[in-house]
C-alpha atoms as a PDB file:
ATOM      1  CA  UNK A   1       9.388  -2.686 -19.545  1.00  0.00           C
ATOM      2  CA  UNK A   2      12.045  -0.794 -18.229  1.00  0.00           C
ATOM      3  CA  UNK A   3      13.469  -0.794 -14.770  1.00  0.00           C
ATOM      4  CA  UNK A   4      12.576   1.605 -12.333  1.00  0.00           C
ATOM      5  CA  UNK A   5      15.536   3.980 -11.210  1.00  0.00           C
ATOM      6  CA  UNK A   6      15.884   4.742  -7.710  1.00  0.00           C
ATOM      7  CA  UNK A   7      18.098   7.812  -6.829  1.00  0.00           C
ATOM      8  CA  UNK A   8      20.516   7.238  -3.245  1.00  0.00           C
ATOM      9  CA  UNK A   9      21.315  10.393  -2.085  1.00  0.00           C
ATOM     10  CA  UNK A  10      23.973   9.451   0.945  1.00  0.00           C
ATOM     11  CA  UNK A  11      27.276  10.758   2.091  1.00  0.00           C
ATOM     12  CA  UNK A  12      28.198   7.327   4.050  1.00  0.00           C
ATOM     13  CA  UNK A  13      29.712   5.634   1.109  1.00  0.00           C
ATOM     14  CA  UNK A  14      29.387   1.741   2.906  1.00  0.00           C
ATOM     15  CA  UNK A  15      25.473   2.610   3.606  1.00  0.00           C
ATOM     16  CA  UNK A  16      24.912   3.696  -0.243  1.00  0.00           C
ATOM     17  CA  UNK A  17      26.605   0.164  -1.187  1.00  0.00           C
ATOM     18  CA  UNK A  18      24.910  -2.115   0.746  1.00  0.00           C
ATOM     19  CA  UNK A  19      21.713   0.218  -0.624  1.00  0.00           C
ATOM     20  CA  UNK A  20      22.973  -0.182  -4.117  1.00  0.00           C
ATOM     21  CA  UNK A  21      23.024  -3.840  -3.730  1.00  0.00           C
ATOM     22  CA  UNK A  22      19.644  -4.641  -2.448  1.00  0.00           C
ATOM     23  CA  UNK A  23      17.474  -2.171  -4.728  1.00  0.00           C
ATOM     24  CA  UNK A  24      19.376  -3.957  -7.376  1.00  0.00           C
ATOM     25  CA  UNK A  25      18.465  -7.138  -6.037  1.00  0.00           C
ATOM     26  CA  UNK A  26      14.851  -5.879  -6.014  1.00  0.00           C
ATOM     27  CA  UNK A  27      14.913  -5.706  -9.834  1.00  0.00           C
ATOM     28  CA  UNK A  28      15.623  -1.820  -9.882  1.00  0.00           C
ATOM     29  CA  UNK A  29      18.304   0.806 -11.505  1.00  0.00           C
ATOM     30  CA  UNK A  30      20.106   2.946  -8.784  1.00  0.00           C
ATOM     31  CA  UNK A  31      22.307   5.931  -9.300  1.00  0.00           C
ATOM     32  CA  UNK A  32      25.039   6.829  -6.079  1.00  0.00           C
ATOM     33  CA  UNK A  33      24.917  10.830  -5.568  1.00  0.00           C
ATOM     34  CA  UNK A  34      26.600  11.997  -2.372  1.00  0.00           C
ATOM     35  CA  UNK A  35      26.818  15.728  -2.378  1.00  0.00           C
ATOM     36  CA  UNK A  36      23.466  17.384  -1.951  1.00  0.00           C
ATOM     37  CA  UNK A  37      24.699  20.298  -4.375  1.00  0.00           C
ATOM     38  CA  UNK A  38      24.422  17.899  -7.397  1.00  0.00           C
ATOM     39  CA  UNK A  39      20.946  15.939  -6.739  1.00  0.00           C
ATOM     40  CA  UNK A  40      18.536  18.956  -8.488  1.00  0.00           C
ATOM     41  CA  UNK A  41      20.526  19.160 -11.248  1.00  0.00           C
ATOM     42  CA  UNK A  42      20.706  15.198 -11.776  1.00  0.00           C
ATOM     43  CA  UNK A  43      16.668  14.719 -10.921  1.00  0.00           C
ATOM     44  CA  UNK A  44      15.926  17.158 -13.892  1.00  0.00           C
ATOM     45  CA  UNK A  45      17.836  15.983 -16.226  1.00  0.00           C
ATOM     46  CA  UNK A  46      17.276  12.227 -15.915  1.00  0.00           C
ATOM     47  CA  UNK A  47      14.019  11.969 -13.891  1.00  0.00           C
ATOM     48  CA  UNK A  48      13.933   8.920 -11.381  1.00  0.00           C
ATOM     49  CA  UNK A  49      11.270   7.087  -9.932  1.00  0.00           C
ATOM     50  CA  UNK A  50      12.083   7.072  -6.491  1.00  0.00           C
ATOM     51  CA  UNK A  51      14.732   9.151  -4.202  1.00  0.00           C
ATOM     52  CA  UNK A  52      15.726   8.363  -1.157  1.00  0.00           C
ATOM     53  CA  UNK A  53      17.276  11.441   0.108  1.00  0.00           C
ATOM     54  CA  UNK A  54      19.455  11.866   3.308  1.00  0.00           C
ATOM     55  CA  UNK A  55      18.408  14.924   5.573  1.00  0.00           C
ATOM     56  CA  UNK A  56      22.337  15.540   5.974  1.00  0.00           C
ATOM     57  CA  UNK A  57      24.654  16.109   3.290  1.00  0.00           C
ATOM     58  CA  UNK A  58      27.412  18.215   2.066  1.00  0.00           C
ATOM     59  CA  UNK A  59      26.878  20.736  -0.024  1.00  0.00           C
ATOM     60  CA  UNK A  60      22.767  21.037   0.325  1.00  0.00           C
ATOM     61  CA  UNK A  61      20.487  19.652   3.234  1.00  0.00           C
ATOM     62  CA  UNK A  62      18.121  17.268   2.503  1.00  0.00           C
ATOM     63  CA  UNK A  63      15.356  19.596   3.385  1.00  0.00           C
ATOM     64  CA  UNK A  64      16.117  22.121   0.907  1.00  0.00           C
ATOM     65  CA  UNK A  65      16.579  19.553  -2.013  1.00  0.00           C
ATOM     66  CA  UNK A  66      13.325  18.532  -1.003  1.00  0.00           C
ATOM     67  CA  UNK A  67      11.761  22.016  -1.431  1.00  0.00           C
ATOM     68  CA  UNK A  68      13.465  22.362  -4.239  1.00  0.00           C
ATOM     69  CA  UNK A  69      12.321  19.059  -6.216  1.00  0.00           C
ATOM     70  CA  UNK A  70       9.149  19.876  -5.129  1.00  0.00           C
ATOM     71  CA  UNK A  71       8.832  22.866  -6.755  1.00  0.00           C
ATOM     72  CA  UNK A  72       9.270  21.238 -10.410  1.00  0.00           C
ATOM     73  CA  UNK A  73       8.829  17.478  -9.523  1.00  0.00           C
ATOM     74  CA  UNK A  74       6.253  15.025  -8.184  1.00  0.00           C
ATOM     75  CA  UNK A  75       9.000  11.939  -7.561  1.00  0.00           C
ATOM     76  CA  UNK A  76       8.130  10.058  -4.778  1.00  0.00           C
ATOM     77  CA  UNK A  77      11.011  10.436  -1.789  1.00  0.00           C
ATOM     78  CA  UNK A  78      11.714   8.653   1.167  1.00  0.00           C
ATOM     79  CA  UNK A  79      13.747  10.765   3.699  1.00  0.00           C
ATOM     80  CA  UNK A  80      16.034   9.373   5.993  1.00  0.00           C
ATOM     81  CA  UNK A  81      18.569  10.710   8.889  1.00  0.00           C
ATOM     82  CA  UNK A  82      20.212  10.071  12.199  1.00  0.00           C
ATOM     83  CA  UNK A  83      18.002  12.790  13.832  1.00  0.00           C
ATOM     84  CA  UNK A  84      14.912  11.223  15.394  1.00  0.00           C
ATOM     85  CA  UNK A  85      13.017  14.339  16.450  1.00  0.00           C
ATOM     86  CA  UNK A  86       9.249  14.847  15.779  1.00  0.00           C
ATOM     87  CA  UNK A  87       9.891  17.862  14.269  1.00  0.00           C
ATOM     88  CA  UNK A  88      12.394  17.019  11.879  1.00  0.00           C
ATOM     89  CA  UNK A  89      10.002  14.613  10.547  1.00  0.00           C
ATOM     90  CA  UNK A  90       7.134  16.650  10.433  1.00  0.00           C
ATOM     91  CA  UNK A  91       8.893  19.224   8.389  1.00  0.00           C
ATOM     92  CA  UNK A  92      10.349  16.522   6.159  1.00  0.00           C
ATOM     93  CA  UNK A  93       6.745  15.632   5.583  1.00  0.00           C
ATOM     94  CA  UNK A  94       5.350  19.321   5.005  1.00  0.00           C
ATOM     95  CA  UNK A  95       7.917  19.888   2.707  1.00  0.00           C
ATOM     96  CA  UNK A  96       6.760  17.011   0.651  1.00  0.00           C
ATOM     97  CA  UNK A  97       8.758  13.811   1.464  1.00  0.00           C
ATOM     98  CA  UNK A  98       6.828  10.637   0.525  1.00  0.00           C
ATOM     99  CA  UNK A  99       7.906   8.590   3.710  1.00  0.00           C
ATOM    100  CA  UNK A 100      10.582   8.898   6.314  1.00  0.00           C
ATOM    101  CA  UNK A 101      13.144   6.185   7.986  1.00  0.00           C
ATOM    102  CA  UNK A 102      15.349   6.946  10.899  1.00  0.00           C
ATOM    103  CA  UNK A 103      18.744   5.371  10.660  1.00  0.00           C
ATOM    104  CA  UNK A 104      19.937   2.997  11.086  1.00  0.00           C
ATOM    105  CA  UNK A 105      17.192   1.655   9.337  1.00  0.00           C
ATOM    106  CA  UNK A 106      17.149  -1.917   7.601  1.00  0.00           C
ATOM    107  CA  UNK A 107      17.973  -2.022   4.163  1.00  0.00           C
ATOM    108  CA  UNK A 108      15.222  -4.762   4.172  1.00  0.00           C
ATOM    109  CA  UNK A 109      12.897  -2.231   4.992  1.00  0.00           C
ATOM    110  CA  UNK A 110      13.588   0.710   2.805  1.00  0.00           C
ATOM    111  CA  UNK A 111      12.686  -2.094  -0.104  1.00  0.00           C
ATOM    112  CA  UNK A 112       9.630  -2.546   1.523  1.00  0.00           C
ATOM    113  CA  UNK A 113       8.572   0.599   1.501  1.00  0.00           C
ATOM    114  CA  UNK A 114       9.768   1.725  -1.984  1.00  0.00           C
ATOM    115  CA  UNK A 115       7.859  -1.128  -3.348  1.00  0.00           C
ATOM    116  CA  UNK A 116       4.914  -0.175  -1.220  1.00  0.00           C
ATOM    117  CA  UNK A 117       5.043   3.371  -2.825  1.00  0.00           C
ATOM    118  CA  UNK A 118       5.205   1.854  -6.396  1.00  0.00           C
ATOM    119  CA  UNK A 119       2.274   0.034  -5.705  1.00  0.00           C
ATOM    120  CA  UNK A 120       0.232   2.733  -4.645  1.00  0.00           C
ATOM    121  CA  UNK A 121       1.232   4.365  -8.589  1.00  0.00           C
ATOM    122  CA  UNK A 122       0.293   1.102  -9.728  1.00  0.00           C
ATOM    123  CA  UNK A 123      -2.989   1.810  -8.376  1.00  0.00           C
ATOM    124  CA  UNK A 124      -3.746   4.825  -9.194  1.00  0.00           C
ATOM    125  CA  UNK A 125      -2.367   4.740 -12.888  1.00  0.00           C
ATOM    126  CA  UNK A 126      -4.405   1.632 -13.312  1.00  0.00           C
ATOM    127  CA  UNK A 127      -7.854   3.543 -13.392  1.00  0.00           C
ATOM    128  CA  UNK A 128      -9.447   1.367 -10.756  1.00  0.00           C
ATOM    129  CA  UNK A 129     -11.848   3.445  -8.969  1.00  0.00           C
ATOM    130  CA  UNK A 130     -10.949   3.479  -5.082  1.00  0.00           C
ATOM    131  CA  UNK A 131     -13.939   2.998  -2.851  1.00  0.00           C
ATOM    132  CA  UNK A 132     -16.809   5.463  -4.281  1.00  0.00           C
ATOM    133  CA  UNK A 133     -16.413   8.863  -2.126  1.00  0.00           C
ATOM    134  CA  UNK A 134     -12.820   8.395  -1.423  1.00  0.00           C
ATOM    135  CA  UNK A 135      -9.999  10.642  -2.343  1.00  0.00           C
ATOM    136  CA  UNK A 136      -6.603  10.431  -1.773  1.00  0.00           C
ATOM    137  CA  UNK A 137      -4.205  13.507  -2.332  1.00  0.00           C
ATOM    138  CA  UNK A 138      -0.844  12.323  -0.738  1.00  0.00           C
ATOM    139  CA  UNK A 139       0.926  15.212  -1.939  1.00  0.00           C
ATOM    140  CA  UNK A 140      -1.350  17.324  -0.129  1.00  0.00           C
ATOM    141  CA  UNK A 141      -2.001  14.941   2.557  1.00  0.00           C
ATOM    142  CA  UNK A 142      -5.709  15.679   2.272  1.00  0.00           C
ATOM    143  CA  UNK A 143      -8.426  13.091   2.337  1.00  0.00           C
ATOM    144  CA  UNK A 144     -11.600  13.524   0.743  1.00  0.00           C
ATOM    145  CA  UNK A 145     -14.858  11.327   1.795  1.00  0.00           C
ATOM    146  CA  UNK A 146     -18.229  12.220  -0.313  1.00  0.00           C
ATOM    147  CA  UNK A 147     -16.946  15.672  -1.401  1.00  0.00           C
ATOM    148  CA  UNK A 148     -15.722  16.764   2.318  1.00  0.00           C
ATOM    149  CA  UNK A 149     -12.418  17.244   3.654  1.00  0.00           C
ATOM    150  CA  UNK A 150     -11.580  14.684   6.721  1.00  0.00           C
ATOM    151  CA  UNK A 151      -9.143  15.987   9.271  1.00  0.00           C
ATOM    152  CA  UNK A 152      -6.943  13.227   9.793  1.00  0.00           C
ATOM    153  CA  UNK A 153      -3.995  12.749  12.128  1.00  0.00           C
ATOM    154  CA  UNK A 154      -0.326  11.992  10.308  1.00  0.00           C
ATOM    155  CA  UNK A 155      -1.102   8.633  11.436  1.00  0.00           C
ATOM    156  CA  UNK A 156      -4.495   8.320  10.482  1.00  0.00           C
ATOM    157  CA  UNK A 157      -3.520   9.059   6.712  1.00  0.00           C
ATOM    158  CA  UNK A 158      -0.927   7.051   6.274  1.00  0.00           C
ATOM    159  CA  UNK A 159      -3.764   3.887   7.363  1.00  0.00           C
ATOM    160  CA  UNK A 160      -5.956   5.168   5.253  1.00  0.00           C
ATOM    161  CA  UNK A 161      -3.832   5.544   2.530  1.00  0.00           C
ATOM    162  CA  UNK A 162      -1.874   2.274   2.837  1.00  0.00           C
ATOM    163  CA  UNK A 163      -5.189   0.746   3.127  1.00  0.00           C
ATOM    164  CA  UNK A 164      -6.514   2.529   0.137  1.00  0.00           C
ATOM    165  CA  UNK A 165      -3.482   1.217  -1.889  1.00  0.00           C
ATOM    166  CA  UNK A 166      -4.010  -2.605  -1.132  1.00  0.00           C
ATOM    167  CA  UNK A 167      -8.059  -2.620  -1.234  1.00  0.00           C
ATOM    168  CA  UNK A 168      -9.141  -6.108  -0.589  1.00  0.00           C
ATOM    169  CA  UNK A 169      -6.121  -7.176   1.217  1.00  0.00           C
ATOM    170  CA  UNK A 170      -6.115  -8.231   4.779  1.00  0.00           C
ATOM    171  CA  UNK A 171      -3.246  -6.481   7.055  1.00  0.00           C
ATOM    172  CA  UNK A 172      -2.854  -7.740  10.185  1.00  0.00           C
ATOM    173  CA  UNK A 173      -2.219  -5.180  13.385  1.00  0.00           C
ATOM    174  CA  UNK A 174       1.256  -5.937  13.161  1.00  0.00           C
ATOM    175  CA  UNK A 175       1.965  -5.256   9.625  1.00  0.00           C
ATOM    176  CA  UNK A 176      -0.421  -2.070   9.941  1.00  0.00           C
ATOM    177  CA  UNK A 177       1.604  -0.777  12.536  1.00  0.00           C
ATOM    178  CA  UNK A 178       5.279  -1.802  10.510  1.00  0.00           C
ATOM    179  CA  UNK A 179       3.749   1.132   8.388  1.00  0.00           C
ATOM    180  CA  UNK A 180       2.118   3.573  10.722  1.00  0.00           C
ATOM    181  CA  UNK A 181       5.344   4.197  12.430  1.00  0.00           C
ATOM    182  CA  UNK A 182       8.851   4.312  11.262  1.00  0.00           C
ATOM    183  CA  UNK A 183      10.812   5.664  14.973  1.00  0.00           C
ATOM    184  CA  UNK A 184      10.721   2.173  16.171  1.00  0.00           C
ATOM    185  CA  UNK A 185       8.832   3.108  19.401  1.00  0.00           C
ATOM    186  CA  UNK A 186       7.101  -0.024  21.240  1.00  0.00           C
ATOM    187  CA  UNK A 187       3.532   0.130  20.634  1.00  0.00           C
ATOM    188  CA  UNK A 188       0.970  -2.556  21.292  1.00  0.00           C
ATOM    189  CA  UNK A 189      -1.454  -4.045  18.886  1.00  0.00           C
ATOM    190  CA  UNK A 190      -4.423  -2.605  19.701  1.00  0.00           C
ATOM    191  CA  UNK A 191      -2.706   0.777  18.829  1.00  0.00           C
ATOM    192  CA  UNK A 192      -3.931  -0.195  15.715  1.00  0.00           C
ATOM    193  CA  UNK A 193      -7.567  -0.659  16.639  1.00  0.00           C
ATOM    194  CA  UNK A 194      -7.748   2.631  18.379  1.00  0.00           C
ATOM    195  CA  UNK A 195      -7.213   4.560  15.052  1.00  0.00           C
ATOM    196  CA  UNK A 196      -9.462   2.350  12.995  1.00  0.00           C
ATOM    197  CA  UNK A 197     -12.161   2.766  15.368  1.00  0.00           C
ATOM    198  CA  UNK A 198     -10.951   6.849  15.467  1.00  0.00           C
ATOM    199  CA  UNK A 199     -11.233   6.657  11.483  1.00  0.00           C
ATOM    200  CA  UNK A 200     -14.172   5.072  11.285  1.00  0.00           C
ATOM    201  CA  UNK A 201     -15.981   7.707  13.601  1.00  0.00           C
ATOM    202  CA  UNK A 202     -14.425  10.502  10.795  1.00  0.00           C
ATOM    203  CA  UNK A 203     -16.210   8.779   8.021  1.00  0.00           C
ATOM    204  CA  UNK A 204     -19.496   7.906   9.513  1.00  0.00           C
ATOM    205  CA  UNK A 205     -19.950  11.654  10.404  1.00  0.00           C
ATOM    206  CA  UNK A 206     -19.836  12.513   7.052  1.00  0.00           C
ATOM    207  CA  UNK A 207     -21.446   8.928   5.930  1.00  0.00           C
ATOM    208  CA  UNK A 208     -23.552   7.006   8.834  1.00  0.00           C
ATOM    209  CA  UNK A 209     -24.639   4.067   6.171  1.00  0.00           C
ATOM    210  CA  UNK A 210     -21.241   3.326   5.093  1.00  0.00           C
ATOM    211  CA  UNK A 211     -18.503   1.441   6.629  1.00  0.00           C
ATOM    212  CA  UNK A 212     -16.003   0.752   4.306  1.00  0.00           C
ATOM    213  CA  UNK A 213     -13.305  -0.500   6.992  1.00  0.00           C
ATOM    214  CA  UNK A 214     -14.288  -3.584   7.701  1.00  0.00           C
ATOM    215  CA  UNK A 215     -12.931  -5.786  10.768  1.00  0.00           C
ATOM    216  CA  UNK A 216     -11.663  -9.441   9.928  1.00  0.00           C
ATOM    217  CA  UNK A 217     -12.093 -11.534  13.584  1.00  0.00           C
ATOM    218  CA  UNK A 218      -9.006 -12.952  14.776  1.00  0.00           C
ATOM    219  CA  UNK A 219      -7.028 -11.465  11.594  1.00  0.00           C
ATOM    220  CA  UNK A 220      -7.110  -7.549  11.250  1.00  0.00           C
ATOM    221  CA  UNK A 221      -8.710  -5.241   9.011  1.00  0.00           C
ATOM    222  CA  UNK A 222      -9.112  -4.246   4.919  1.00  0.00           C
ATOM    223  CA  UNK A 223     -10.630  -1.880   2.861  1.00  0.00           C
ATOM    224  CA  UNK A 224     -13.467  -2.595   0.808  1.00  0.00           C
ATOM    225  CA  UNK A 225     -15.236  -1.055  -2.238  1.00  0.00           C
END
């Protein structure tokens, strides 16, 4: 089976190496672009599995490639940049981005979550039904419980849908929260708890007898069928 290829889309040539060498590590292909002017072409003619796209570049922003991929591709795209606002990762998000790291980030991490992306395509090319009622649109961000639309929180769908991706699994608070949050602000724990317990209210106002979240004492929490 062939390597995936993972597109680096970074001006800061020393960043892009030490990138280079840990996807590679990781078992994947990588290709080095660092002018934004040259990613759209490049994505449609050899179609990658993964970009991880830089919000500043020459030539193009990363905002506007990602409009722009978006428009004739579904690849999965991590954004990342030195600017930490909320809104600048909102709109990376609205625009279509996959995930989003503020640098510096660790090179550790970004593997993380590009292998936590290619699971969730795992999943859902395998054909295993997710838990009966529940559907996932991440391109959309729209979650779907027994036919009705849940209104969700950015936060809220990213449990659900990390979750969703690992059913069975047991996460505990801490590695829950390594996912719900990528700015690096301080959080506690029982963060965590306060949007299962706001998630689970969502759900059992649509279905009362069903609790598909289910609490592991002294551990944390996983999603059952």
């Amino acid at each position: 089976m062939k390597n995936r290829t993972v597109l680096i889309v970074e001006d800061e040539p020393k960043l892009a190496q030490v990138l280079v060498e840990y996807l590679t590590e990781a078992g994947y292909e990588t290709q080095w672009l660092d002018d934004g002017s040259e990613v759209i072409p490049w994505v449609q003619q050899h179609q990658p599995d993964l970009m991880v796209l830089d919000l500043m570049l020459p030539g193009k922003d990363g905002l506007e490639i990602c409009k722009e991929a978006r428009s004739f591709s579904d690849v999965p795209i991590i954004m990342a940049t030195a600017r930490i606002e909320e809104i600048d990762r909102l709109i990376g998000l609205e625009l279509g981005a996959d995930d989003y790291l503020c640098k510096p980030y660790s090179p550790r991490e970004l593997v993380a979550r590009i292998k936590a992306i290619f699971r969730r395509i795992d999943f859902i090319q395998s054909g295993v039904t997710a838990p009966v009622g529940l559907e996932i649109h991440e391109d959309r961000m729209e979650v779907r419980f027994d036919g009705r639309e849940l209104t969700l929180t950015a936060v809220e769908f990213r449990l659900v849908s990390y979750l969703a991706a690992n059913p069975g699994r047991v996460y505990s608070r801490g590695q829950l929260l390594d996912k719900l949050y990528d700015d690096y602000r301080v959080v506690s724990d029982r963060t965590v708890d306060s949007h299962i317990k706001n998630l689970r209210k969502k759900l059992s106002d649509i279905a009362p007898d069903r609790d598909i979240i289910k609490s592991i004492y002294g551990v944390g929490y996983k999603l059952e069928f």
